[in-house]
C-alpha atoms as a PDB file:
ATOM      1  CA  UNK A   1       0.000   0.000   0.000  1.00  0.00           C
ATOM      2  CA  UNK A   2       1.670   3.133  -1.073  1.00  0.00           C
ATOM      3  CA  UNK A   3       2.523   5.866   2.041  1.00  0.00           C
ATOM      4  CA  UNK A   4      -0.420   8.365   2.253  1.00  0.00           C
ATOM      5  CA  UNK A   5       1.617  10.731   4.599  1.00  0.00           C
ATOM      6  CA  UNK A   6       3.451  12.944   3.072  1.00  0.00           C
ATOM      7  CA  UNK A   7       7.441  13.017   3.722  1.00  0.00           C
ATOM      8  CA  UNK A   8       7.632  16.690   5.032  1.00  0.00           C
ATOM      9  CA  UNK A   9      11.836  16.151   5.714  1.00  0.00           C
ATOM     10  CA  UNK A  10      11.771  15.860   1.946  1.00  0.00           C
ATOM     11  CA  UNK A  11       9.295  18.934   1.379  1.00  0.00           C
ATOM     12  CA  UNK A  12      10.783  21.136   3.919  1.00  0.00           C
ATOM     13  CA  UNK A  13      14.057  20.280   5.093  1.00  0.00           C
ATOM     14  CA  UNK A  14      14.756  23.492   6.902  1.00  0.00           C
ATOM     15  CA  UNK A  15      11.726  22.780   8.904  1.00  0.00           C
ATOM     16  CA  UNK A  16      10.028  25.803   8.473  1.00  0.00           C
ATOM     17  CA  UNK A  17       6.734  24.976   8.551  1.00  0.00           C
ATOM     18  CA  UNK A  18       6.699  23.212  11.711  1.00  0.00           C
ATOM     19  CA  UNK A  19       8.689  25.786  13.296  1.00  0.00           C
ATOM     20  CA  UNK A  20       6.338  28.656  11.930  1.00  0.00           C
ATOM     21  CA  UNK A  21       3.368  26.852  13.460  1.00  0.00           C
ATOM     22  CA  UNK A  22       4.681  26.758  16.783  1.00  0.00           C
ATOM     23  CA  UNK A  23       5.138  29.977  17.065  1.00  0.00           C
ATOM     24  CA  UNK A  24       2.739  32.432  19.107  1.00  0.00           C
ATOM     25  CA  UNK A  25       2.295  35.569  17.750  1.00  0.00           C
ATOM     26  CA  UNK A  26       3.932  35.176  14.307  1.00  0.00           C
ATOM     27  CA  UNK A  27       2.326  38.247  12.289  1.00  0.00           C
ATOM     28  CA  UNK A  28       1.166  37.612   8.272  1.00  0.00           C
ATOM     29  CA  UNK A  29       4.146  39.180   6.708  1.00  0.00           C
ATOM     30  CA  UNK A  30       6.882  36.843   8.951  1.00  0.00           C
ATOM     31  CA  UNK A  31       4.929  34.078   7.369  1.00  0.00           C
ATOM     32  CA  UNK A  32       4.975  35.049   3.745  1.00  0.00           C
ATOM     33  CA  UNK A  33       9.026  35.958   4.694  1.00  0.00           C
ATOM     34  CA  UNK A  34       9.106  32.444   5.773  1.00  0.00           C
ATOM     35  CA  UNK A  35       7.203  31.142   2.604  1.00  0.00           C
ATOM     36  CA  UNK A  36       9.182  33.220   0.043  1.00  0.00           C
ATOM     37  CA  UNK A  37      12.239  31.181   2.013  1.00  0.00           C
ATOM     38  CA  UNK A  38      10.856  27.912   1.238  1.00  0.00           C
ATOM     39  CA  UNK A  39       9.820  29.132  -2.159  1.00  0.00           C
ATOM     40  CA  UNK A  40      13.357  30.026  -3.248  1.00  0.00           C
ATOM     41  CA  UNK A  41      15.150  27.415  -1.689  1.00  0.00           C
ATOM     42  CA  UNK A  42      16.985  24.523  -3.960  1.00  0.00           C
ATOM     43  CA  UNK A  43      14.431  21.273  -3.129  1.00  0.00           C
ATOM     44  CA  UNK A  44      15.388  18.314  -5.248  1.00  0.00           C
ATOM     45  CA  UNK A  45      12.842  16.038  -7.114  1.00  0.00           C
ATOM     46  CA  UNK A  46      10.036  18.160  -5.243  1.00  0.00           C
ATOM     47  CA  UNK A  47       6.882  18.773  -7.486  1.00  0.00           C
ATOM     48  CA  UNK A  48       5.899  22.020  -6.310  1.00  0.00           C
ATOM     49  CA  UNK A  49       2.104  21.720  -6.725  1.00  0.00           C
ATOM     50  CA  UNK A  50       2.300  18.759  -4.581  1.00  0.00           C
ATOM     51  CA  UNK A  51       3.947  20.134  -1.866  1.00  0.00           C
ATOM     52  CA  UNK A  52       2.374  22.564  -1.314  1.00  0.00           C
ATOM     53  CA  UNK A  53      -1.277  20.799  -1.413  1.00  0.00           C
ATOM     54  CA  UNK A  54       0.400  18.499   1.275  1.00  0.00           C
ATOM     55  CA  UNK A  55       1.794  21.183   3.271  1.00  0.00           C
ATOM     56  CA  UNK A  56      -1.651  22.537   3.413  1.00  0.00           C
ATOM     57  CA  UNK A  57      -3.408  19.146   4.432  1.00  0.00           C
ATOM     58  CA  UNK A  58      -0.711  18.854   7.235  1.00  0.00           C
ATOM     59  CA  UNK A  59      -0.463  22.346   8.650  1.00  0.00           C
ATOM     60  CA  UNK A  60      -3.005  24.754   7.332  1.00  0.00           C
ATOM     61  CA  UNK A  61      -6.553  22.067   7.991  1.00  0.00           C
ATOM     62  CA  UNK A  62      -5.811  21.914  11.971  1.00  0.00           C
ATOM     63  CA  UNK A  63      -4.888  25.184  12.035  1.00  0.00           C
ATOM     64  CA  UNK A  64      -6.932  27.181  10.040  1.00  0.00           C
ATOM     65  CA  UNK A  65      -6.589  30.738  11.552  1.00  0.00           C
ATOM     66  CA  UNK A  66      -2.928  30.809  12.007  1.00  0.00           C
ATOM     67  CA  UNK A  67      -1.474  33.554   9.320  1.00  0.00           C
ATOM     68  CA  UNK A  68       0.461  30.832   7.502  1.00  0.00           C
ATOM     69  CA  UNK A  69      -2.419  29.023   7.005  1.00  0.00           C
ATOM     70  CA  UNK A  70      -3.280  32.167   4.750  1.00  0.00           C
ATOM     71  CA  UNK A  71      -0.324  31.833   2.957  1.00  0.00           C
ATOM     72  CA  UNK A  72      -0.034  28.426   2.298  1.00  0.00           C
ATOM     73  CA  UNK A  73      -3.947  28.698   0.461  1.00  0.00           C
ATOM     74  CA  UNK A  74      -2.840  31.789  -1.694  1.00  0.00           C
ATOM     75  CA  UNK A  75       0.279  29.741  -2.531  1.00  0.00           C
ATOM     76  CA  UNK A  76      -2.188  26.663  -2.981  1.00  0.00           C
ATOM     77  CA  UNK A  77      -5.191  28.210  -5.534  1.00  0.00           C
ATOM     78  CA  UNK A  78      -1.800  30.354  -7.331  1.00  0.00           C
ATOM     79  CA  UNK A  79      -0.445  27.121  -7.927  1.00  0.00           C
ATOM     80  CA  UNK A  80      -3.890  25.726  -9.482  1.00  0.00           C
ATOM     81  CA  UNK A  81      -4.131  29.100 -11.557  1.00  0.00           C
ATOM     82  CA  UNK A  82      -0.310  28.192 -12.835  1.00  0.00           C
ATOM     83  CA  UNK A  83       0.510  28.935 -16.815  1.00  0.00           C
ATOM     84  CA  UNK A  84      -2.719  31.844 -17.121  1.00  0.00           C
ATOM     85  CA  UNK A  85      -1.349  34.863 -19.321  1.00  0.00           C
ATOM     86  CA  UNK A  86      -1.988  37.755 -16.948  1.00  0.00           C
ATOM     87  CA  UNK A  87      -1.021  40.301 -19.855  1.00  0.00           C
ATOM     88  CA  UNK A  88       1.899  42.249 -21.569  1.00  0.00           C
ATOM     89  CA  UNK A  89       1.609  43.296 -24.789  1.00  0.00           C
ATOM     90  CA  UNK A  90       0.125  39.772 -26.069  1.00  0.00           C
ATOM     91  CA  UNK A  91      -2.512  40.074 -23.954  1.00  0.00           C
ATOM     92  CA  UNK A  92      -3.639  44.144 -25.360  1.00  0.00           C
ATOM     93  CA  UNK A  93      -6.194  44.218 -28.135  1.00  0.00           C
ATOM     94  CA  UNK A  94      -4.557  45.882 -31.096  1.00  0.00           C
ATOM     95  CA  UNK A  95      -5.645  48.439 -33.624  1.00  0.00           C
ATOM     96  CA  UNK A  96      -6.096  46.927 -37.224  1.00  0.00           C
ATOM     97  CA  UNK A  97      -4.092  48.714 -39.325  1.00  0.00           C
ATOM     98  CA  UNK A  98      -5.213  48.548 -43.178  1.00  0.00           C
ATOM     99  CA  UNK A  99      -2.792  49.289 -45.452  1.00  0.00           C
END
């Protein structure tokens, strides 16, 4: 039977997460600090998408008003909304020009 539990030393190896969580009084913007940390960092064979739905399962569903919580379901429906053109110069309508 395959391992349902997802291996967080693998996800997070810095152990941010669980160190974020047990911290009282952690404000929104230490957390996103915190995430953009995890975000950047070099994590091996780690599909993104999937981590972060697990990290979410794990942390954010018990402890839905901490401010990471927040952060990790931003992070979460970004990462569903992946690969949308958000615009640049593709994106304008453009006059057509007859010549």
């Amino acid at each position: 039977m395959a391992d349902l539990v997802p291996d967080l030393t693998k996800i997070d190896p810095k152990g941010l997460f669980t160190d974020v969580y047990s911290m009282d009084g952690i404000t929104l913007e230490e957390c996103r600090s915190v995430f953009l940390d995890w975000a950047i960092s070099g994590k091996d064979d780690v599909d993104e998408t999937q981590a972060l739905a697990d990290l979410h399962a794990h942390f954010a569903t018990p402890s839905p008003d901490h401010p990471m919580s927040s952060v990790l379901r931003d992070a979460v429906m970004g990462a569903q909304n992946k690969g949308r053109r958000r615009g640049g110069a593709r994106g304008r309508p453009r006059p057509d020009y007859e010549t």
